[in-house]
N, C-alpha and C. Protein backbone atom coordinates (compact mmCIF):
# COMPACT_ATOMS: atom_id res chain seq x y z
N UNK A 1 -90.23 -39.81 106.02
CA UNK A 1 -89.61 -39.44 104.78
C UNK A 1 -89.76 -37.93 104.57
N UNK A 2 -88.60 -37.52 104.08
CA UNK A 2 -88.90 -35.73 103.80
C UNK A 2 -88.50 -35.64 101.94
N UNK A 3 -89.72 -34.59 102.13
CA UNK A 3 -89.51 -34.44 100.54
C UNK A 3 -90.12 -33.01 100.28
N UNK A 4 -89.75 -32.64 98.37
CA UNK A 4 -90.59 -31.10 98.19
C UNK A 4 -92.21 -31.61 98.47
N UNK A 5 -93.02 -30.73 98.68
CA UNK A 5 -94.54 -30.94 98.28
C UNK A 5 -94.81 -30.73 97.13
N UNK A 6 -96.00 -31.24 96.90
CA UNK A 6 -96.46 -31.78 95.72
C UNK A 6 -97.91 -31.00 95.52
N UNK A 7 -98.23 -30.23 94.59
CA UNK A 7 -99.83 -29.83 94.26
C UNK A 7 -100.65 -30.79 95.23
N UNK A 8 -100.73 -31.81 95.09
CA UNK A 8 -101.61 -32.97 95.87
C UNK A 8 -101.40 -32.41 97.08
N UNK A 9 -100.62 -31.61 97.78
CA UNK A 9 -100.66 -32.09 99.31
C UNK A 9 -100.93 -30.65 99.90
N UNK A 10 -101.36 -29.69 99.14
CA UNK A 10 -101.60 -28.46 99.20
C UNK A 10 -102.87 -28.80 100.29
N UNK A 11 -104.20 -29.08 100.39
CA UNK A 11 -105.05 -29.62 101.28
C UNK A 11 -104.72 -29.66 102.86
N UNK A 12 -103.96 -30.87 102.76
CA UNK A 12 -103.62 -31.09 104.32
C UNK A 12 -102.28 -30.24 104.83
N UNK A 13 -101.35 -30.31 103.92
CA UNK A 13 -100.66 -28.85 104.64
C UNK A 13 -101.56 -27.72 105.22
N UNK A 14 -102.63 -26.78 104.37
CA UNK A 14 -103.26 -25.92 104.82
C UNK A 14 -104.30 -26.40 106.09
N UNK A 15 -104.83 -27.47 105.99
CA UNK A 15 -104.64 -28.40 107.68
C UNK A 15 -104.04 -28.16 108.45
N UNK A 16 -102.81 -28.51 108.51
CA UNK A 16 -101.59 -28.62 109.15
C UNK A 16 -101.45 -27.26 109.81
N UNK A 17 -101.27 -25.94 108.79
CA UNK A 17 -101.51 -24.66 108.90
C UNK A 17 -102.10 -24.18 109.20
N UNK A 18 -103.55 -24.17 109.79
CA UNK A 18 -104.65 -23.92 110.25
C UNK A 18 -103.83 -23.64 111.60
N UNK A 19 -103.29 -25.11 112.11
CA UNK A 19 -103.24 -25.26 113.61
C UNK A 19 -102.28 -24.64 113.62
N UNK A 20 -101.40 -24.14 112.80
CA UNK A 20 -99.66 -22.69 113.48
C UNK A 20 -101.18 -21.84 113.25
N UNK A 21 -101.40 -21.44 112.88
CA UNK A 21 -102.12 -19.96 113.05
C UNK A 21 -103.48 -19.60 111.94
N UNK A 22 -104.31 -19.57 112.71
CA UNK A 22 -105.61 -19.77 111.62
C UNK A 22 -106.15 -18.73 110.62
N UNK A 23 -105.11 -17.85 109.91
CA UNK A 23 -105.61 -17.06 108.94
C UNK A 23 -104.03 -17.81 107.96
N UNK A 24 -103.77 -18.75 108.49
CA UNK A 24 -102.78 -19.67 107.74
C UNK A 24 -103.05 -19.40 105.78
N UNK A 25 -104.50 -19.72 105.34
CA UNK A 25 -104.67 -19.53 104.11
C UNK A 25 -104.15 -18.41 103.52
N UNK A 26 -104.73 -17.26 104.44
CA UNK A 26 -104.39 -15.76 103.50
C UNK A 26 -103.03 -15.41 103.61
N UNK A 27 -102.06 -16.14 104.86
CA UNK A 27 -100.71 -15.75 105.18
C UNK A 27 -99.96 -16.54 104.09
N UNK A 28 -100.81 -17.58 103.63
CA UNK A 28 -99.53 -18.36 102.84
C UNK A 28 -100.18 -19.25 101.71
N UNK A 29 -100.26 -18.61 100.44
CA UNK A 29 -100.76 -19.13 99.54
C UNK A 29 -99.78 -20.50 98.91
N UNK A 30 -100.10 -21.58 99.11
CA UNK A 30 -99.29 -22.16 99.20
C UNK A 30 -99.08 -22.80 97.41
N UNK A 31 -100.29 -22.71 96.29
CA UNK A 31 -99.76 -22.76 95.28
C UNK A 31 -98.61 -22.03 94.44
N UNK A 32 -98.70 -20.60 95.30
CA UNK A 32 -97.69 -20.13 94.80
C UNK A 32 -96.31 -20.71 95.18
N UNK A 33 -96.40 -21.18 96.31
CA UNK A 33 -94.82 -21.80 96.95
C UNK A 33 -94.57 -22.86 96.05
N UNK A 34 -94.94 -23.98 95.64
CA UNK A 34 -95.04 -25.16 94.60
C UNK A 34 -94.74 -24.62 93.55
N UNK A 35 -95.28 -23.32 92.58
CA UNK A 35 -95.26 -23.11 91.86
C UNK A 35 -93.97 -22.00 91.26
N UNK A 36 -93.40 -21.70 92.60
CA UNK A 36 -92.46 -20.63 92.53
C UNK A 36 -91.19 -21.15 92.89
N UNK A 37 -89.85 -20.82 92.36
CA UNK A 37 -88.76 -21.76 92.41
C UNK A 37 -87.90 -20.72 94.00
N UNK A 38 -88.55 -20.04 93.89
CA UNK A 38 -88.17 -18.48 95.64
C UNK A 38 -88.15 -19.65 96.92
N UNK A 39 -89.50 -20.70 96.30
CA UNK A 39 -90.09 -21.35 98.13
C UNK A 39 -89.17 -22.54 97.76
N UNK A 40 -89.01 -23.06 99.24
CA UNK A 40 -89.64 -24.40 99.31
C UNK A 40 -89.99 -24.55 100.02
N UNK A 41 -90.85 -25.78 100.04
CA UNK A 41 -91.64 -26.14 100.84
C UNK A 41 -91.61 -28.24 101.48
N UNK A 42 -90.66 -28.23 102.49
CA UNK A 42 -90.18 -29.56 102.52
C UNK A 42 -91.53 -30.20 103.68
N UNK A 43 -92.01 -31.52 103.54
CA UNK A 43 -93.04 -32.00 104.20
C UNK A 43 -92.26 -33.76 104.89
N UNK A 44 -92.67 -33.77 106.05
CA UNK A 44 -92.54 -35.09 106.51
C UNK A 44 -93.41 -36.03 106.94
N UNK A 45 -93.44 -36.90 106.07
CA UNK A 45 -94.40 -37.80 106.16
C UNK A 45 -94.17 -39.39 106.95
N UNK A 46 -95.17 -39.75 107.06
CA UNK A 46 -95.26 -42.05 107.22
C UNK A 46 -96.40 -41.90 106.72
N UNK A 47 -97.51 -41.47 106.90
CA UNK A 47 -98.46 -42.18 106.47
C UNK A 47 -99.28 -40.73 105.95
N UNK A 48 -99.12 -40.32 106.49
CA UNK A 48 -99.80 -38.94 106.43
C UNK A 48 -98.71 -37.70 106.78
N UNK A 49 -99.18 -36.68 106.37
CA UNK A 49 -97.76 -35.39 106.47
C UNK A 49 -98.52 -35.03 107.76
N UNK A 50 -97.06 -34.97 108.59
CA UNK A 50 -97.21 -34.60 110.15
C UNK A 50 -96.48 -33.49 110.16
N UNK A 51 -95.61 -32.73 108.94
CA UNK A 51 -95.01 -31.29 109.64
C UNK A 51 -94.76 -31.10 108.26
N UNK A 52 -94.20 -29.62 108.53
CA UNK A 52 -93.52 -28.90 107.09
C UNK A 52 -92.67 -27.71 107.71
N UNK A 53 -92.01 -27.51 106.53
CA UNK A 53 -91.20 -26.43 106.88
C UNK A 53 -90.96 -25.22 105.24
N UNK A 54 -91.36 -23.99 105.94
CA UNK A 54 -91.97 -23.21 104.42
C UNK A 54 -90.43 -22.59 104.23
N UNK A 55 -89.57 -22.13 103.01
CA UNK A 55 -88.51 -21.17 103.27
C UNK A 55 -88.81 -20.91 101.55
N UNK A 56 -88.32 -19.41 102.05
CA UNK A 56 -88.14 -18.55 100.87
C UNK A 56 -86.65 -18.39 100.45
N UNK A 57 -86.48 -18.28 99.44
CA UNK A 57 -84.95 -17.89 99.08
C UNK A 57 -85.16 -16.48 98.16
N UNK A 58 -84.19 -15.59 99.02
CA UNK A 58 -84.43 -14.26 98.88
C UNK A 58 -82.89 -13.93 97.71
N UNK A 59 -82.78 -13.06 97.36
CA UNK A 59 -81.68 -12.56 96.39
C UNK A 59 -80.18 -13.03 97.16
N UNK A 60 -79.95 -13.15 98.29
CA UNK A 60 -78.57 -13.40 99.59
C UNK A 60 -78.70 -14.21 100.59
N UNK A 61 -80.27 -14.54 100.68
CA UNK A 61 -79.76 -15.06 102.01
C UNK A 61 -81.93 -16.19 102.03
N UNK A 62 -82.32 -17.10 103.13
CA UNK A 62 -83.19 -17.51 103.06
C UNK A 62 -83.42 -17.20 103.89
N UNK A 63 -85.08 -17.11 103.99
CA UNK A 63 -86.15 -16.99 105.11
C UNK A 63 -87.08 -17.77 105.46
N UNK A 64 -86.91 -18.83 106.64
CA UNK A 64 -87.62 -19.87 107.20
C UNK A 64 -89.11 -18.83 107.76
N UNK A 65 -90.19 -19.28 106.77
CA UNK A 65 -91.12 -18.67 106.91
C UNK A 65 -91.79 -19.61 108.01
N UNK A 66 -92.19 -20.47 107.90
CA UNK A 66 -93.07 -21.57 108.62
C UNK A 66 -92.17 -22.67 109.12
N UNK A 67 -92.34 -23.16 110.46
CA UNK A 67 -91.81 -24.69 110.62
C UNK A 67 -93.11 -25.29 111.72
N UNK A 68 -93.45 -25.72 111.55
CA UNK A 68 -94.52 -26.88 112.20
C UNK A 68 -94.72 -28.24 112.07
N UNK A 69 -94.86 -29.22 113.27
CA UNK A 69 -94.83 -30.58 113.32
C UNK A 69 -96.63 -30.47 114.23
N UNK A 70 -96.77 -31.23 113.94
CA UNK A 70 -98.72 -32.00 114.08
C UNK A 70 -97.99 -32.05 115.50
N UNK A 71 -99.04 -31.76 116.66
CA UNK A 71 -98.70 -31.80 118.40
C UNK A 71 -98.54 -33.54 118.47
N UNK A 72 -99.21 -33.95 117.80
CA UNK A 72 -99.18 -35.81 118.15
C UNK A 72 -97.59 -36.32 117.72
N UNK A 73 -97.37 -35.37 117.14
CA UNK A 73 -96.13 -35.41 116.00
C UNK A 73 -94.32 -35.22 116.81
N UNK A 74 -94.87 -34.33 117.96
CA UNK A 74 -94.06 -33.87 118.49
C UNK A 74 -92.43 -34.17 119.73
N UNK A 75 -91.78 -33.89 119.69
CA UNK A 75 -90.88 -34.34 120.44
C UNK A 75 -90.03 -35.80 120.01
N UNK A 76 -89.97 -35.75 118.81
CA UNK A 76 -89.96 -37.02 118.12
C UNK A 76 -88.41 -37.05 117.00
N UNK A 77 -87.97 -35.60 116.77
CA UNK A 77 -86.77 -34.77 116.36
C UNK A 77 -87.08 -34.71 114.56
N UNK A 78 -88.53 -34.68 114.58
CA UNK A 78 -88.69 -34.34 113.19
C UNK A 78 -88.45 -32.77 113.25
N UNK A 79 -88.70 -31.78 113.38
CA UNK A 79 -88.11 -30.57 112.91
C UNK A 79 -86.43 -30.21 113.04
N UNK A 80 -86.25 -31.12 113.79
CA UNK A 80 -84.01 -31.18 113.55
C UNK A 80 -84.31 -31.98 112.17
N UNK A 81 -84.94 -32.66 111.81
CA UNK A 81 -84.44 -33.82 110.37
C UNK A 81 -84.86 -32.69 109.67
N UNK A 82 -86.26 -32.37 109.78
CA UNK A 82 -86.21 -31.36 108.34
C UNK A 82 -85.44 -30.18 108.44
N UNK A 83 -85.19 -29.36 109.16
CA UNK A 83 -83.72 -28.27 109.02
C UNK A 83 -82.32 -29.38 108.63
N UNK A 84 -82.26 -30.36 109.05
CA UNK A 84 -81.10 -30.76 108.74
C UNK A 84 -81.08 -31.00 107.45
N UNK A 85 -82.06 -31.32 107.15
CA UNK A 85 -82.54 -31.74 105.38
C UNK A 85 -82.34 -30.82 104.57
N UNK A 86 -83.27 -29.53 105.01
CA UNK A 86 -82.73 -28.30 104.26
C UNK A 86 -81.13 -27.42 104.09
N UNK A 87 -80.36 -27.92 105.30
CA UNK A 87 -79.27 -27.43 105.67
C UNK A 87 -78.54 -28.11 104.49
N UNK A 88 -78.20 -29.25 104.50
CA UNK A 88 -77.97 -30.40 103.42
C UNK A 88 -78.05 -30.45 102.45
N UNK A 89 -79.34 -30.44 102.05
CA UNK A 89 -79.29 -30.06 100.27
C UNK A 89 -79.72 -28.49 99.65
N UNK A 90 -80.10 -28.09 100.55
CA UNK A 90 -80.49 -26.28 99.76
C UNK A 90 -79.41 -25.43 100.57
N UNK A 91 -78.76 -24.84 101.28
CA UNK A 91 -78.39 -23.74 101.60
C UNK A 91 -76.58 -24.49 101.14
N UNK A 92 -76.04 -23.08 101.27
CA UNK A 92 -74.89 -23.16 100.29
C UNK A 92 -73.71 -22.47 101.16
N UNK A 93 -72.71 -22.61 100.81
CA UNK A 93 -71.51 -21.78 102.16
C UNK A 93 -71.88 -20.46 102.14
N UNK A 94 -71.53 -20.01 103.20
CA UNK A 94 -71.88 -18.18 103.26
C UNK A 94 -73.06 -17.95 103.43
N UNK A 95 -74.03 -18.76 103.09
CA UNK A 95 -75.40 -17.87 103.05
C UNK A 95 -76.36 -17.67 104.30
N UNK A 96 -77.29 -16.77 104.33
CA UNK A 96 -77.50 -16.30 106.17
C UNK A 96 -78.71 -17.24 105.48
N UNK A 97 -79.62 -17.73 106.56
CA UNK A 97 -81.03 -18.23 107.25
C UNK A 97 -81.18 -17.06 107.82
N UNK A 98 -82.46 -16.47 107.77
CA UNK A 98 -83.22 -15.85 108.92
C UNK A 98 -84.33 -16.03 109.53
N UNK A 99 -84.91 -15.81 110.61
CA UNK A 99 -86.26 -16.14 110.92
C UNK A 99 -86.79 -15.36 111.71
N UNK A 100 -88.22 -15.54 112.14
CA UNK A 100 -89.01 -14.64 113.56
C UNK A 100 -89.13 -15.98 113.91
N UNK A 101 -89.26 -15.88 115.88
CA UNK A 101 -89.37 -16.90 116.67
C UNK A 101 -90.06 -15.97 117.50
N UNK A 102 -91.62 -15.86 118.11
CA UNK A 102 -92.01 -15.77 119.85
C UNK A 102 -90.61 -15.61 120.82
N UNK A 103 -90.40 -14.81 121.30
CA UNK A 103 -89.76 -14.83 122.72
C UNK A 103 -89.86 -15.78 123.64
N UNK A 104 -91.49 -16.14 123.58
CA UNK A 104 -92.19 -17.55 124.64
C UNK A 104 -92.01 -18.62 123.75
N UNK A 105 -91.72 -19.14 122.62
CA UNK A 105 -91.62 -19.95 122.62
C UNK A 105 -89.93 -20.92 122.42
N UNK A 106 -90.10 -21.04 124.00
CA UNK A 106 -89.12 -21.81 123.98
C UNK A 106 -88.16 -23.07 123.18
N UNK A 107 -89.34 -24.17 123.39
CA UNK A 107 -88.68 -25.20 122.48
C UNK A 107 -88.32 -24.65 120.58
N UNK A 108 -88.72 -23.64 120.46
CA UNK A 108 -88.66 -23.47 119.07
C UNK A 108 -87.15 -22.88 119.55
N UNK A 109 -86.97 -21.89 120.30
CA UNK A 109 -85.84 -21.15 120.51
C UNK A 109 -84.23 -22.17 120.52
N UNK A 110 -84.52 -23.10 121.62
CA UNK A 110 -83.69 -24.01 121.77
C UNK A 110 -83.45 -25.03 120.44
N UNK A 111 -84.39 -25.62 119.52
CA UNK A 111 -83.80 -26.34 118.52
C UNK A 111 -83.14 -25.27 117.37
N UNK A 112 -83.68 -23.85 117.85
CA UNK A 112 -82.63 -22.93 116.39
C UNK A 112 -81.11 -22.90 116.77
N UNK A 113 -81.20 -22.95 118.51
CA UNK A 113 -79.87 -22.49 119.19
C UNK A 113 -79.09 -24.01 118.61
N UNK A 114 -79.48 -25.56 118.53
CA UNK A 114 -79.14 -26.33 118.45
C UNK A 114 -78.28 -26.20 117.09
N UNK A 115 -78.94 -25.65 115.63
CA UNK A 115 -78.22 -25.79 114.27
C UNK A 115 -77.67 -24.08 114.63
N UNK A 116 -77.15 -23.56 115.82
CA UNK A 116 -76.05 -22.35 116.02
C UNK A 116 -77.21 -21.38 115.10
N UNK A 117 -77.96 -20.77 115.13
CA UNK A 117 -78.74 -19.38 115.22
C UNK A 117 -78.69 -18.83 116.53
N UNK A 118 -78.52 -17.48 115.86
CA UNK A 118 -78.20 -16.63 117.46
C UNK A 118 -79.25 -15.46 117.04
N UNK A 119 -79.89 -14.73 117.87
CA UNK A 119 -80.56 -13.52 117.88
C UNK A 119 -79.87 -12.35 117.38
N UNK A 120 -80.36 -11.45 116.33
CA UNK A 120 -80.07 -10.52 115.93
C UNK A 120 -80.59 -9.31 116.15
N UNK A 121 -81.91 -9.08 116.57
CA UNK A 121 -82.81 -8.09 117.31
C UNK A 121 -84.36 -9.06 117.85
N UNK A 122 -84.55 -7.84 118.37
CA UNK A 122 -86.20 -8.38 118.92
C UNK A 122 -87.20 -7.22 117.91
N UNK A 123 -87.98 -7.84 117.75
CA UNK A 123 -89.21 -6.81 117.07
C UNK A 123 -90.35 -7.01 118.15
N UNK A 124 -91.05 -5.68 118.99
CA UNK A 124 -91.55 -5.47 119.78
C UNK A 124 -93.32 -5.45 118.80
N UNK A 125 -93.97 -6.60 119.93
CA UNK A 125 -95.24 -6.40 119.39
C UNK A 125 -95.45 -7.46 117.89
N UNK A 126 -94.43 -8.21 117.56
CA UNK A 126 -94.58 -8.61 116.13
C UNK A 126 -95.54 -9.47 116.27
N UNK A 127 -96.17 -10.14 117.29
CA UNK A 127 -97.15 -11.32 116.57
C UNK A 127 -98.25 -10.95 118.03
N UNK A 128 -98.85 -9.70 117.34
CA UNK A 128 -100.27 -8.85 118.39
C UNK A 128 -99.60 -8.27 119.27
N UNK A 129 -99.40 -9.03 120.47
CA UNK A 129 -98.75 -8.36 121.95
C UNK A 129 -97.72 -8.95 122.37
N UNK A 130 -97.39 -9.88 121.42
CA UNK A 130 -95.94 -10.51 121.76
C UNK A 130 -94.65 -10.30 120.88
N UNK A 131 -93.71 -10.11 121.79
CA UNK A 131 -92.67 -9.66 121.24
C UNK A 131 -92.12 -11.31 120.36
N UNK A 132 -90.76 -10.89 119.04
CA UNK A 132 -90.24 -11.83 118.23
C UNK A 132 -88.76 -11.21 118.30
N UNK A 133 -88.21 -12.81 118.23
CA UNK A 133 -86.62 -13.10 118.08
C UNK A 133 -86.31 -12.58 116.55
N UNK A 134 -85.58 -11.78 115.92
CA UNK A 134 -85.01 -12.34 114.41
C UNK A 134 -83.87 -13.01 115.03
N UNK A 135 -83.95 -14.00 114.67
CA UNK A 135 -82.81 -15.20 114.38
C UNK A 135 -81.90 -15.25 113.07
N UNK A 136 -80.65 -15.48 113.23
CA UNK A 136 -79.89 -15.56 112.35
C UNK A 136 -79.10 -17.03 112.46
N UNK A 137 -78.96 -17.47 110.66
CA UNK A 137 -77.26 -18.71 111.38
C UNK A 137 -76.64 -17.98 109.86
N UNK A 138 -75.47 -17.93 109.56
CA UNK A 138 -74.71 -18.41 108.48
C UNK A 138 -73.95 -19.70 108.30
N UNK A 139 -74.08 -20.11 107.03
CA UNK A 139 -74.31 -21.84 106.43
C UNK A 139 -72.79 -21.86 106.14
């Protein structure tokens, strides 16, 4: 099931977040996302939340801050349901998505290429010593 998050689930998201990248807390205060009408913050659950996906909505256009599925979680086409989810009910005709993607990471690369995001530049060095995709789609 995909849905907004809820105050309650602030906990195990930052769980969840730990494992994308472990200064996860200070990168992403996540009461403010709940609390701010800019984020959302969509979570997929069965029994327990196995992924999320963070996006900001900027003055023109949104920014997929976070997307992560639990590794047990994986290969399973929950991050196509939740972009498709978000595609569906939040983004609107005309409006751009943007994102950073790793260069190395492939499978992330290939499911953006899947909902048609194409590369717009590389930012050299963006995440320590590795270079990042900005990704673009318009909706």
């Amino acid at each position: 099931m995909i849905r907004e998050a809820e105050y309650k689930d602030i906990n195990e998201l930052n769980k969840l977040g730990i494992e994308l990248i472990p200064n996860f807390l200070k990168t992403y205060e996540l009461n403010n996302y709940i609390n701010n009408s800019n984020y959302i913050v969509l979570v997929y659950e069965e029994s327990n939340i196995e992924a999320f996906l963070l996006i900001r909505k900027n003055l023109d256009f949104y920014e997929i801050e976070a997307l992560y599925v639990n590794e047990n979680y994986r290969k399973k086409g929950i991050a196509s349901k939740l972009l498709t989810f978000f595609l569906d009910n939040y983004s609107k005709k005309d409006e751009e998505i943007i994102l950073e993607v790793n260069t190395n990471n492939e499978p992330a690369i290939n499911l953006y290429k899947k909902f048609a995001f194409f590369v717009i530049n590389t930012r050299k060095k963006y995440y320590n010593s590795e270079d990042a995709f900005v990704i673009k789609r318009v909706v």
